[in-house]
N, C-alpha and C. Protein backbone atom coordinates (compact mmCIF):
# COMPACT_ATOMS: atom_id res chain seq x y z
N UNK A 1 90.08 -103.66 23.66
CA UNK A 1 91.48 -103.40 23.86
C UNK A 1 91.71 -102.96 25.31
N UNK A 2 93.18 -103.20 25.54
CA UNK A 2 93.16 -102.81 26.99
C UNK A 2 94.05 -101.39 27.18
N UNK A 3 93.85 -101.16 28.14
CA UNK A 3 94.50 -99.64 27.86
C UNK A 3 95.02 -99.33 29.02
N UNK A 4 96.69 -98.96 29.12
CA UNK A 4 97.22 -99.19 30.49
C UNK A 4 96.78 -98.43 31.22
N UNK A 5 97.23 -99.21 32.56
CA UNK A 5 96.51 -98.09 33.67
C UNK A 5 96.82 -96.54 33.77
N UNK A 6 98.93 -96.60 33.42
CA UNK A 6 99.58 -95.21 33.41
C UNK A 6 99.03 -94.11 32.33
N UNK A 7 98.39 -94.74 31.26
CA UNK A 7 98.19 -93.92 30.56
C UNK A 7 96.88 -93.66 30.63
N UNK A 8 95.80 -94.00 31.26
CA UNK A 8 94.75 -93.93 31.37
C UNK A 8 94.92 -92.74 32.62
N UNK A 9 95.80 -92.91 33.19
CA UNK A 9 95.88 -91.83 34.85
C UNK A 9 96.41 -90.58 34.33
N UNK A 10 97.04 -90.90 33.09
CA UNK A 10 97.61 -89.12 32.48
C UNK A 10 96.72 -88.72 31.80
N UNK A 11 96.27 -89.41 31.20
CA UNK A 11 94.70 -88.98 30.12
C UNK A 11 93.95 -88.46 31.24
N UNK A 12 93.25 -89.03 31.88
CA UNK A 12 92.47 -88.03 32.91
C UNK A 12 93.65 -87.00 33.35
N UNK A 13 94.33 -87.03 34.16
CA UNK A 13 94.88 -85.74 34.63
C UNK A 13 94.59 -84.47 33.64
N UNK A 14 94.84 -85.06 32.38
CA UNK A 14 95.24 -84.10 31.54
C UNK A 14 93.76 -83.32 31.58
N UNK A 15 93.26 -84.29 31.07
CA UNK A 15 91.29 -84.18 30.89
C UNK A 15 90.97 -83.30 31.82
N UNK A 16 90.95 -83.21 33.29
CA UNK A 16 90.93 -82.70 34.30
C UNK A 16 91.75 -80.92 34.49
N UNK A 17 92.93 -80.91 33.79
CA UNK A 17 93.28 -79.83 33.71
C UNK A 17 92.90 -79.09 32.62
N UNK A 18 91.91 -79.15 31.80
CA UNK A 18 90.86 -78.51 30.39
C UNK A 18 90.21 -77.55 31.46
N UNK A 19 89.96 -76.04 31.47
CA UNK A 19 89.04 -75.96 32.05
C UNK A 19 87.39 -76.13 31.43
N UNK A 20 86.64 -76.57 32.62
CA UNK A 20 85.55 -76.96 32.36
C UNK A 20 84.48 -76.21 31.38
N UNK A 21 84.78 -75.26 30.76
CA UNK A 21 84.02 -74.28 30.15
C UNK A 21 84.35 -74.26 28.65
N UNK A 22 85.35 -75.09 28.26
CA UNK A 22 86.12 -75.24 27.30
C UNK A 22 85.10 -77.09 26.70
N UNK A 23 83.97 -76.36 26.65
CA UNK A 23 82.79 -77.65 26.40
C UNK A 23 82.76 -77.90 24.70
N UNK A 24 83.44 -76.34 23.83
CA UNK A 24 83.30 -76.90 22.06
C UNK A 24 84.44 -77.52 22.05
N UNK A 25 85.37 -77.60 22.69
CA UNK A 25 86.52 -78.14 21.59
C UNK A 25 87.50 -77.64 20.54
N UNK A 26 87.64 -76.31 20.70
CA UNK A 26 87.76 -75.00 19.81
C UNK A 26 89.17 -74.78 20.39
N UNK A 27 90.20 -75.47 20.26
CA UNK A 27 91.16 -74.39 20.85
C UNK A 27 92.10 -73.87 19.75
N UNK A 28 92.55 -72.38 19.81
CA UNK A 28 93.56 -71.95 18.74
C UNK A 28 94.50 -72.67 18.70
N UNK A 29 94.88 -73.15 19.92
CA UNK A 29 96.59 -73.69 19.90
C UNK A 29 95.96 -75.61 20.57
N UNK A 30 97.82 -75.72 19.88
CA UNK A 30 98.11 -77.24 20.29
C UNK A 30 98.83 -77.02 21.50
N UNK A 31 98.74 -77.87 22.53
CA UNK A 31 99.54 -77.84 23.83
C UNK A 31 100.57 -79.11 23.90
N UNK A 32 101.81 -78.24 24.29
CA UNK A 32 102.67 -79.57 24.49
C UNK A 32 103.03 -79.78 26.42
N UNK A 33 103.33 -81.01 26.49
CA UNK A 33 103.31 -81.55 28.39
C UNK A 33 104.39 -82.35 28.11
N UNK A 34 105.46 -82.14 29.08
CA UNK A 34 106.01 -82.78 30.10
C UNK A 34 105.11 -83.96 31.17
N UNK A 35 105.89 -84.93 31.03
CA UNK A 35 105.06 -86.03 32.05
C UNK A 35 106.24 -86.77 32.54
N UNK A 36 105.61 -86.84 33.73
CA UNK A 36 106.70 -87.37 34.79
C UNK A 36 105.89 -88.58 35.51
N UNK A 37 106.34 -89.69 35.43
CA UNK A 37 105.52 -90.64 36.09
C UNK A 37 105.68 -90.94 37.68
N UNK A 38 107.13 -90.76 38.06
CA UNK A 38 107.82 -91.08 39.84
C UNK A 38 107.96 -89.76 39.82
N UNK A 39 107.72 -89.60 41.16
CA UNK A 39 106.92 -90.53 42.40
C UNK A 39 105.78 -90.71 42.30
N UNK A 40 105.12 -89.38 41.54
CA UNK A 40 103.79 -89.71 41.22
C UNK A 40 103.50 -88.88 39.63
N UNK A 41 102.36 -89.12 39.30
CA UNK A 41 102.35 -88.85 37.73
C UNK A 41 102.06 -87.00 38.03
N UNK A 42 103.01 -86.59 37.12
CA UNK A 42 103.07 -85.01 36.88
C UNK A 42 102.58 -84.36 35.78
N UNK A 43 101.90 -83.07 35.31
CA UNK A 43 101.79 -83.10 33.86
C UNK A 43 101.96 -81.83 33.94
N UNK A 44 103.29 -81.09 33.04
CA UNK A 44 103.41 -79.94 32.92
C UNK A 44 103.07 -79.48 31.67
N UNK A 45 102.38 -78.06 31.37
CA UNK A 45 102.31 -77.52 29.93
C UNK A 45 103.59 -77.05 29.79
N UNK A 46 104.32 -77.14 28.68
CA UNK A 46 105.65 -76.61 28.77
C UNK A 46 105.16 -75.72 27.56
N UNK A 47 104.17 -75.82 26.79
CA UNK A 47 104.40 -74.61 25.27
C UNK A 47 102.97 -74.90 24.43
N UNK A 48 102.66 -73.91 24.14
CA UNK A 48 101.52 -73.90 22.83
C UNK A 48 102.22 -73.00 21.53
N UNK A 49 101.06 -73.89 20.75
CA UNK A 49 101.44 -73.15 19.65
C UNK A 49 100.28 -73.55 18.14
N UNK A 50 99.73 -72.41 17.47
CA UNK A 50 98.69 -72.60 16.63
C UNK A 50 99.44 -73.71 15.59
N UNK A 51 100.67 -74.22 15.33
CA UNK A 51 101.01 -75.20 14.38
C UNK A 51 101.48 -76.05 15.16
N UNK A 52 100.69 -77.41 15.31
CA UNK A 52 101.26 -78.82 16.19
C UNK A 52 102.61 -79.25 15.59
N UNK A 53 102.45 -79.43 14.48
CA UNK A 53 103.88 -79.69 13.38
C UNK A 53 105.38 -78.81 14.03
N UNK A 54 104.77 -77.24 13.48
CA UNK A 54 105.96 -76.22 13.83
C UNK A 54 106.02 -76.60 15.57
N UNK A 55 105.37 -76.82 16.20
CA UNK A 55 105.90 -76.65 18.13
C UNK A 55 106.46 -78.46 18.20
N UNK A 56 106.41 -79.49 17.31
CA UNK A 56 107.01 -80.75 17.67
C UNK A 56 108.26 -80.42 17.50
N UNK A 57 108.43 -79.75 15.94
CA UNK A 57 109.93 -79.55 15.48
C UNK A 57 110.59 -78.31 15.90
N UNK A 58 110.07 -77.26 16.80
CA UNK A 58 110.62 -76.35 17.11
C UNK A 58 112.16 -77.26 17.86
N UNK A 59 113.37 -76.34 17.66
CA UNK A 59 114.68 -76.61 17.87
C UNK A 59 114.98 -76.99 19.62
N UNK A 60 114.06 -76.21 20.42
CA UNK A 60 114.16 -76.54 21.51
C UNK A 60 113.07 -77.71 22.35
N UNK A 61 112.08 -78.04 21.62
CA UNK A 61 111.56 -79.16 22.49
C UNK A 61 112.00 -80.02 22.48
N UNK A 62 113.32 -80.70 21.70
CA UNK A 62 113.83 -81.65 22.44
C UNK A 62 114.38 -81.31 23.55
N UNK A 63 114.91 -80.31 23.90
CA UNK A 63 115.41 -79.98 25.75
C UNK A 63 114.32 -80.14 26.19
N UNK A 64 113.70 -79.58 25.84
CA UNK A 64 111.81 -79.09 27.09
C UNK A 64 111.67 -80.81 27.54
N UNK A 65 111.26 -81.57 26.56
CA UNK A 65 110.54 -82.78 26.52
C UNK A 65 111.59 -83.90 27.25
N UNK A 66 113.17 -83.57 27.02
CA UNK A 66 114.00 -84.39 27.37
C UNK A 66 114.13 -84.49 29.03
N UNK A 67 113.46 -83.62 29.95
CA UNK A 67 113.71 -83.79 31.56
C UNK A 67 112.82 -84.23 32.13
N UNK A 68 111.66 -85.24 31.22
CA UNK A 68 110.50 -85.80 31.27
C UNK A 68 110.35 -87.02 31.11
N UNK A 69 109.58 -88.23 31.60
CA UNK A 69 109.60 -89.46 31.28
C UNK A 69 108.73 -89.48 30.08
N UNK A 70 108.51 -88.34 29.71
CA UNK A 70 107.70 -88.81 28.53
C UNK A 70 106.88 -87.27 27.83
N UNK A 71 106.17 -87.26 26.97
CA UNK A 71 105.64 -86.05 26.45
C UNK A 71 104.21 -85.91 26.02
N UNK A 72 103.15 -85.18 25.76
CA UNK A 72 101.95 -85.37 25.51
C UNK A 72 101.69 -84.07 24.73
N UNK A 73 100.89 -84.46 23.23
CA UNK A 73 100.53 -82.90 23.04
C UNK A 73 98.68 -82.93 23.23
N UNK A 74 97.98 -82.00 23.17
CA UNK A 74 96.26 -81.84 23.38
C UNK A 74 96.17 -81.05 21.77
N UNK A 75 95.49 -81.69 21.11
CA UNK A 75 94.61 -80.64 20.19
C UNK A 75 93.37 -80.61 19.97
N UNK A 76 92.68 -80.17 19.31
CA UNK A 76 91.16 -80.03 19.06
C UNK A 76 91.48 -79.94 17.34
N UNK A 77 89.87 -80.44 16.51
CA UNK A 77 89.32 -80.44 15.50
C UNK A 77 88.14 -81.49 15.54
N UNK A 78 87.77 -81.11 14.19
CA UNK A 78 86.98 -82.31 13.37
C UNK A 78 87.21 -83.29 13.43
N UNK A 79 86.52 -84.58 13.32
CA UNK A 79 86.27 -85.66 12.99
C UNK A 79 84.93 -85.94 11.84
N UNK A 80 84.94 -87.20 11.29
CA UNK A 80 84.09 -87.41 10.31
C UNK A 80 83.91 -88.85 10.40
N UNK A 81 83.46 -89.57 9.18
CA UNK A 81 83.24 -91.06 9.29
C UNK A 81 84.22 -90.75 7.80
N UNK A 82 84.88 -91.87 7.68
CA UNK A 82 85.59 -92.17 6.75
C UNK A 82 85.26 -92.60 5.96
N UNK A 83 85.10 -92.13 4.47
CA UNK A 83 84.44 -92.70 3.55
C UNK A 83 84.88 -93.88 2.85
N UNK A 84 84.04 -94.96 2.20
CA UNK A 84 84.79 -96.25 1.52
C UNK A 84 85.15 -96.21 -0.04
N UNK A 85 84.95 -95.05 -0.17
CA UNK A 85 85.53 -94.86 -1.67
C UNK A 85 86.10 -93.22 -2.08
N UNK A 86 86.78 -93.37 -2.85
CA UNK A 86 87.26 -91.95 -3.04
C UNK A 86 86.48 -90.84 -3.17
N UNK A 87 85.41 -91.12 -3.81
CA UNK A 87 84.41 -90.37 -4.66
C UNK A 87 83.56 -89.23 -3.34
N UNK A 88 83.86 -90.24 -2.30
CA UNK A 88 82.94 -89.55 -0.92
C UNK A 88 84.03 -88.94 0.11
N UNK A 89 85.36 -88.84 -0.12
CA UNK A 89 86.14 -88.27 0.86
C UNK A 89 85.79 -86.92 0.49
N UNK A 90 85.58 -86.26 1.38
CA UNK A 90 85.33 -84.88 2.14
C UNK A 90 86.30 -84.51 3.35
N UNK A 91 86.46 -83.24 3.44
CA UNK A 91 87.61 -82.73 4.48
C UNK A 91 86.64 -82.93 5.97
N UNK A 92 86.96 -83.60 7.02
CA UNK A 92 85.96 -83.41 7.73
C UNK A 92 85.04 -82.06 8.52
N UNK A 93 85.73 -81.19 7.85
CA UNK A 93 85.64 -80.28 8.37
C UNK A 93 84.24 -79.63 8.10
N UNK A 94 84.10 -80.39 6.51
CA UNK A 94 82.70 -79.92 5.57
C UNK A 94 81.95 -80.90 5.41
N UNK A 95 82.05 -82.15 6.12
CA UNK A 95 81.14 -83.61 6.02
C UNK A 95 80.18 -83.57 7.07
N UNK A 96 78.75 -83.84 6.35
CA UNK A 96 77.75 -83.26 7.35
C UNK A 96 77.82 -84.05 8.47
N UNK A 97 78.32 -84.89 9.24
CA UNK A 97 78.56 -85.75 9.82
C UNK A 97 79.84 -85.43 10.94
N UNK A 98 79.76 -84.41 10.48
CA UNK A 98 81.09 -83.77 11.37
C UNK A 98 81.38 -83.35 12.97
N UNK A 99 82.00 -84.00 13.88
CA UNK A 99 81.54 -83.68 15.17
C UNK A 99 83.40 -83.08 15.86
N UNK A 100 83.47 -82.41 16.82
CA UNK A 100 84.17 -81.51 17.68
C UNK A 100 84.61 -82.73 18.57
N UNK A 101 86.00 -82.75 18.09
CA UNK A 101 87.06 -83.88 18.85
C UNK A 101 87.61 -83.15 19.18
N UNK A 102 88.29 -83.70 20.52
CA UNK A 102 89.74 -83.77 21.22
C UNK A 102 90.19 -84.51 20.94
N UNK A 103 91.76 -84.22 20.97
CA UNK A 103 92.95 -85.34 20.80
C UNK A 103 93.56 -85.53 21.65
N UNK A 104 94.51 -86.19 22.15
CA UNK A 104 95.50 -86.32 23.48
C UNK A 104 96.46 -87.31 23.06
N UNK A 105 97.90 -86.71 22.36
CA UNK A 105 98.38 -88.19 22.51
C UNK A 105 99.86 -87.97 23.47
N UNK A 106 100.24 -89.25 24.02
CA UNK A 106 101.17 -89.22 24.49
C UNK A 106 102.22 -90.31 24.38
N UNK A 107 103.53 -89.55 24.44
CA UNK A 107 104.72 -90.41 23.86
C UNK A 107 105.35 -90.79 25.36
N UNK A 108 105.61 -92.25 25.38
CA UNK A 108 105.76 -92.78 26.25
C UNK A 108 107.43 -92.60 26.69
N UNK A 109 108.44 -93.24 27.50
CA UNK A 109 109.91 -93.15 27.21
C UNK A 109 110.38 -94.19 26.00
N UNK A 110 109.74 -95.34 25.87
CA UNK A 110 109.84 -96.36 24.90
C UNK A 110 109.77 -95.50 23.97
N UNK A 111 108.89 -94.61 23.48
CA UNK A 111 108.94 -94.57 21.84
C UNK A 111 107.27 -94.56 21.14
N UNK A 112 106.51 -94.77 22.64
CA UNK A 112 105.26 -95.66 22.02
C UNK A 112 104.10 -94.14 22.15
N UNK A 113 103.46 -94.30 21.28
CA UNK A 113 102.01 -93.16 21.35
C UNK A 113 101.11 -94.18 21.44
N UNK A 114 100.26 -93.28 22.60
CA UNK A 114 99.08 -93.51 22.93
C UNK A 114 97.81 -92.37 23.06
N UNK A 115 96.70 -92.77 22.33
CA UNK A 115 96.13 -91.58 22.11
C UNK A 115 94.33 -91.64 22.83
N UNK A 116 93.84 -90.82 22.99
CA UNK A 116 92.51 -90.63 23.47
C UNK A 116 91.97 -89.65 22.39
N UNK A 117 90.84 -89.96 22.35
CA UNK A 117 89.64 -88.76 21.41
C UNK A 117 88.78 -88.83 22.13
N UNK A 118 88.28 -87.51 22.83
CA UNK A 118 87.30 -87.43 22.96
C UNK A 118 86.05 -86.68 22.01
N UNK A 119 84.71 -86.75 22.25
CA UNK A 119 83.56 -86.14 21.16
C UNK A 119 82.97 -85.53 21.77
N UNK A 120 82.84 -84.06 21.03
CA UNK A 120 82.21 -82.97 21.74
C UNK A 120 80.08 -83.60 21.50
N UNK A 121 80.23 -84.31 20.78
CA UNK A 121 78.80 -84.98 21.03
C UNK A 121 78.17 -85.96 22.49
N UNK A 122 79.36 -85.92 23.09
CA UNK A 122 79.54 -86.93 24.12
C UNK A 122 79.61 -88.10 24.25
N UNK A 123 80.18 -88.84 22.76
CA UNK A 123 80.31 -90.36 22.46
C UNK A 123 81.36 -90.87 23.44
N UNK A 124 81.80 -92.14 23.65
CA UNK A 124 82.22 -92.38 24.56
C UNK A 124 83.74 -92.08 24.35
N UNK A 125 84.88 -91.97 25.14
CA UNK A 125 86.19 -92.15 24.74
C UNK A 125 86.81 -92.87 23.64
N UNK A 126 87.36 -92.81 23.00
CA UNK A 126 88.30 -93.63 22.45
C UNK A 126 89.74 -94.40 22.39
N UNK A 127 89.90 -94.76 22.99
CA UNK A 127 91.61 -95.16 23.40
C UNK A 127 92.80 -95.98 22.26
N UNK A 128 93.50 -95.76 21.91
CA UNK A 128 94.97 -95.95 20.79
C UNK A 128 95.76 -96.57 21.60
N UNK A 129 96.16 -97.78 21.39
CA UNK A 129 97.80 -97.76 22.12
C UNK A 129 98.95 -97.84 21.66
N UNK A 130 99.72 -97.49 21.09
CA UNK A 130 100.40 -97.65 19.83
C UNK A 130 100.20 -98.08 18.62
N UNK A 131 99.16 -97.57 18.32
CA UNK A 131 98.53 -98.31 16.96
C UNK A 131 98.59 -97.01 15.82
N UNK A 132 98.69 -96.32 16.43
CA UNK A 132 98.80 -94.49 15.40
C UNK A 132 99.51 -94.36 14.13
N UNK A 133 99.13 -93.98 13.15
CA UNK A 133 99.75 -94.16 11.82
C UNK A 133 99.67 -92.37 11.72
N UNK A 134 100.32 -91.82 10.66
CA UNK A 134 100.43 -90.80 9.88
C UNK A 134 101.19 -89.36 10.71
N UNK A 135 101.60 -88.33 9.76
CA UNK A 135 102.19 -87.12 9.92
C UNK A 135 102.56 -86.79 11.61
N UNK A 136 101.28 -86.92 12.57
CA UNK A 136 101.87 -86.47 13.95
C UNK A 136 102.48 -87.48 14.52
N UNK A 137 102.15 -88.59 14.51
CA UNK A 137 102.57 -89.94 15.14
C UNK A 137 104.12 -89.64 14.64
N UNK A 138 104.59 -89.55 13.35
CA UNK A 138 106.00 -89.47 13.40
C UNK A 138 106.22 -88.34 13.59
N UNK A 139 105.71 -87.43 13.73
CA UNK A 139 106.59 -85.68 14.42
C UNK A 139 106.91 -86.17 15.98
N UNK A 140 105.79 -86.85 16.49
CA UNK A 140 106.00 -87.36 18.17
C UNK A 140 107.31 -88.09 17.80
N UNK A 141 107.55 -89.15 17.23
CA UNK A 141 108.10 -90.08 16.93
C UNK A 141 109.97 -89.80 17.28
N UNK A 142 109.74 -88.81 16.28
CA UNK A 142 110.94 -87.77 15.43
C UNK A 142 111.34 -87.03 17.29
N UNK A 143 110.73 -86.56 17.43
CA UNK A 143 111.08 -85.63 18.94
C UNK A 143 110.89 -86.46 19.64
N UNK A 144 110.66 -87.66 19.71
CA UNK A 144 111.06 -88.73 21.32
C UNK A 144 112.81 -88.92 21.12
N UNK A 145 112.72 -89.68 19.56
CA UNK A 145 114.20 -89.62 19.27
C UNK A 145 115.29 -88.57 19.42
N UNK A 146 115.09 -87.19 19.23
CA UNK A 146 115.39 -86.26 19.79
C UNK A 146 116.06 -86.23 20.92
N UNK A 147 115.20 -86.07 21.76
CA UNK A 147 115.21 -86.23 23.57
C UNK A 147 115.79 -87.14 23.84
N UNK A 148 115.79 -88.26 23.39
CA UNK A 148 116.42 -89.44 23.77
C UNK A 148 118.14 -88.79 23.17
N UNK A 149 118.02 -88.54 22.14
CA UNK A 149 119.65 -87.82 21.80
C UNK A 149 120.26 -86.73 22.60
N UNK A 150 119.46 -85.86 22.88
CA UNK A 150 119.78 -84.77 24.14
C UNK A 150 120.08 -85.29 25.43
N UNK A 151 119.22 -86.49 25.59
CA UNK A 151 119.86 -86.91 27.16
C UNK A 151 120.90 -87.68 27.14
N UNK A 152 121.30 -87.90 26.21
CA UNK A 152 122.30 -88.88 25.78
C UNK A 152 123.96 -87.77 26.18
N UNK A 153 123.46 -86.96 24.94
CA UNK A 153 124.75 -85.66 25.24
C UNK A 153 125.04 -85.02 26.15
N UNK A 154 123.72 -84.55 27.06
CA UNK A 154 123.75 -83.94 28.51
C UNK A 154 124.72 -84.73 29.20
N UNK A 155 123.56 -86.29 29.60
CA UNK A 155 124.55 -87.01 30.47
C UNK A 155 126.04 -87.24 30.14
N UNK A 156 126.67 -87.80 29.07
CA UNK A 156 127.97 -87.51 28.91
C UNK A 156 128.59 -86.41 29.21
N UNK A 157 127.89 -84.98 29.63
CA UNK A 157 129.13 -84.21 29.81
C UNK A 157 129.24 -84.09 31.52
């Protein structure tokens, strides 16, 4: 798959602003960013918060996120291998197979998520380009639409 260049240049930025000591993957909180692509690509933390869910839908990140070409949140957890039958799903949290991911996704101005995982085992990257299914993909989803409604009302007045 190919993976655009812009989003490949915010993924590192972002990557780059982790500090380096932050090697498990352990973080309490989810981080939300502001991204600005002109003149040149920007990445602000605008907010954390220990519930990714509660800080998408908090009442004010559609302002925060709306003076941005776009938005990104960072989290950390588990990963696992996905099992092929019911009988073997396990939380990954307790599957011996279990390794220390990063997440990174970011909502484009279109509408579109794009995501990175990295593995605290040191497997290689992983790259998404709008292909994201389930619960955060539409909280991003839900708060692009948002923002897009806030700038809508701003500019009219």
């Amino acid at each position: 798959m190919t993976v655009s260049k812009t989003f490949r240049k915010v993924d590192k930025i972002v990557n780059e602003s982790i500090p380096k000591s932050d090697t498990l993957f352990t973080y309490g909180k989810a981080h939300l960013y502001g991204i600005n692509l002109i003149p040149n690509i920007d990445v602000v933390k605008l907010q954390e918060n220990g519930d990714i869910y509660e800080m998408l839908q908090e009442p004010s990140a559609d302002m925060l996120v709306s003076a941005y070409d776009g938005f990104g949140v960072l989290t950390s957890g588990w990963a696992a291998p996905i099992a092929n039958d019911d009988e073997d799903n396990v939380a990954p949290s307790k599957h011996p197979e279990r390794v220390r991911v990063r997440l990174f996704s970011y909502c484009d101005n279109e509408g579109q998520v794009h995501s990175s995982i990295r593995f605290g085992d040191g497997r290689e990257t992983v790259y998404d380009e709008n292909q994201a299914r389930g619960s955060m993909r539409d909280a991003m989803a839900d708060l692009h639409e948002a923002s897009v409604a806030f700038k809508k009302i701003f500019e009219s007045k």
